[in-house]
Protein backbone atom coordinates (compact mmCIF):
# COMPACT_ATOMS: atom_id res chain seq x y z
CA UNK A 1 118.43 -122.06 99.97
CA UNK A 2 121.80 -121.44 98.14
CA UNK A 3 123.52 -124.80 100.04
CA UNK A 4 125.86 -127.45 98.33
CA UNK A 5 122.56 -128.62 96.44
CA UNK A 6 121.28 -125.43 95.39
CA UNK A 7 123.79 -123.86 93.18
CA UNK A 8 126.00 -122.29 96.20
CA UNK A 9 126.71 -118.45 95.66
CA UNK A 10 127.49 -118.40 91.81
CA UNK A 11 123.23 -118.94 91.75
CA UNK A 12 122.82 -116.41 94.17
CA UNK A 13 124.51 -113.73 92.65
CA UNK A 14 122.71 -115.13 89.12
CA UNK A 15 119.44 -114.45 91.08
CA UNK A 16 120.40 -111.43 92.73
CA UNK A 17 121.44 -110.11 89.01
CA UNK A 18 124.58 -109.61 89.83
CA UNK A 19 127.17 -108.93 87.03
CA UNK A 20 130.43 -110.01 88.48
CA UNK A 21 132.63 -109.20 85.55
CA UNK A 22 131.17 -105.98 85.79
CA UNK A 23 132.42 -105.68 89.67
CA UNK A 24 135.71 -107.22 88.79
CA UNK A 25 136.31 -104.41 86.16
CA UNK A 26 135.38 -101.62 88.06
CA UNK A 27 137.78 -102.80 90.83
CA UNK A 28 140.58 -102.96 88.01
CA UNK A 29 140.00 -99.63 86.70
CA UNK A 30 140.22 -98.20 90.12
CA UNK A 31 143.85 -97.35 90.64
CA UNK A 32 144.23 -96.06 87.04
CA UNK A 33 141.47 -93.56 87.97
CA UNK A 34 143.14 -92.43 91.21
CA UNK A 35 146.63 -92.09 89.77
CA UNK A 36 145.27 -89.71 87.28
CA UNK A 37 143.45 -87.75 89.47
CA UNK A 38 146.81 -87.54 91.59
CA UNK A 39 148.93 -86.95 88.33
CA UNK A 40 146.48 -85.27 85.72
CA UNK A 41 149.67 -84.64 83.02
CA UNK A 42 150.47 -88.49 83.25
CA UNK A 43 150.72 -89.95 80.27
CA UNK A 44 150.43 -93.77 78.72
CA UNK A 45 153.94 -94.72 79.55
CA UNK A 46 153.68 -92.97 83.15
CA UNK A 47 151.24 -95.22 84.26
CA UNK A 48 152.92 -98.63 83.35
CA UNK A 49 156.16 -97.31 84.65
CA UNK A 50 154.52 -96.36 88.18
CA UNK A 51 153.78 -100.02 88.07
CA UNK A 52 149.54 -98.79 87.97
CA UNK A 53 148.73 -101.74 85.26
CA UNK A 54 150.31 -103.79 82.70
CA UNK A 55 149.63 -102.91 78.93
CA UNK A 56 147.84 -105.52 78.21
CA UNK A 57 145.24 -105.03 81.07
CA UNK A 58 144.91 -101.13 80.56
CA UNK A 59 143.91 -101.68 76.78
CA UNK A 60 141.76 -104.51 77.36
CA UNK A 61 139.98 -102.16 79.81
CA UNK A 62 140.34 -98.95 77.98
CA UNK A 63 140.50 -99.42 74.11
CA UNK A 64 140.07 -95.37 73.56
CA UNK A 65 143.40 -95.72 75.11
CA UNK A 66 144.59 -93.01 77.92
CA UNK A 67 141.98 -90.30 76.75
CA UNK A 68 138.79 -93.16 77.59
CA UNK A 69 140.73 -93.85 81.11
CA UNK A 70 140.80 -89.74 81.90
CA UNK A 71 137.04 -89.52 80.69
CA UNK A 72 136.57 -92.74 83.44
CA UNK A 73 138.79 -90.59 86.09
CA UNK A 74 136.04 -87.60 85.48
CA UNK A 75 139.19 -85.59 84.00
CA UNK A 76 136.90 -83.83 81.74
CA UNK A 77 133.59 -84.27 80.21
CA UNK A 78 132.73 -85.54 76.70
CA UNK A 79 132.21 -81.83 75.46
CA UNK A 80 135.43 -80.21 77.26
CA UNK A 81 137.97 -83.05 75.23
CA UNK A 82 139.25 -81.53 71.98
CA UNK A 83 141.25 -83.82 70.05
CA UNK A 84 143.86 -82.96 68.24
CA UNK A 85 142.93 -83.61 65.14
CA UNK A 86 140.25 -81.40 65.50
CA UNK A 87 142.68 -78.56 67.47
CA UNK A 88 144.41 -78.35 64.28
């Protein structure tokens, strides 16, 4: 099957069409989501000074920025986020 010969598990999970970036960034995105739904007024800065994620790693994984990341938390739906441009 999936041996030393046969491609070992990186084949497997190619047959099994599995998308393991896919898995890797979920798993990333997962404490960001759970500190805002523990600290909903938490902004940008809040969340690298609590140590959640690094810069770099939050805006490779959210380039909307901290607005994408609440949408992600299930903050608030598409329709219920008013920026502020259009506020004004």
């Amino acid at each position: 099957m999936y041996g030393k010969e046969g491609g070992g598990i990186s084949q497997a999970r190619h047959d099994a069409s599995v998308d393991r970036d896919a898995i890797l960034r979920e798993r990333k995105k997962q404490p960001v989501r759970s500190y805002l739904r523990k600290h909903r007024s938490a902004q940008l800065q809040d969340l690298f000074d609590a140590g959640v994620m690094g810069r770099h790693t939050f805006e490779m994984l959210y380039p909307g920025g901290v607005t994408e990341a609440r949408k992600d938390a299930g903050l608030f739906k598409d329709q219920e986020y008013i920026s502020g441009a259009e506020a004004s």
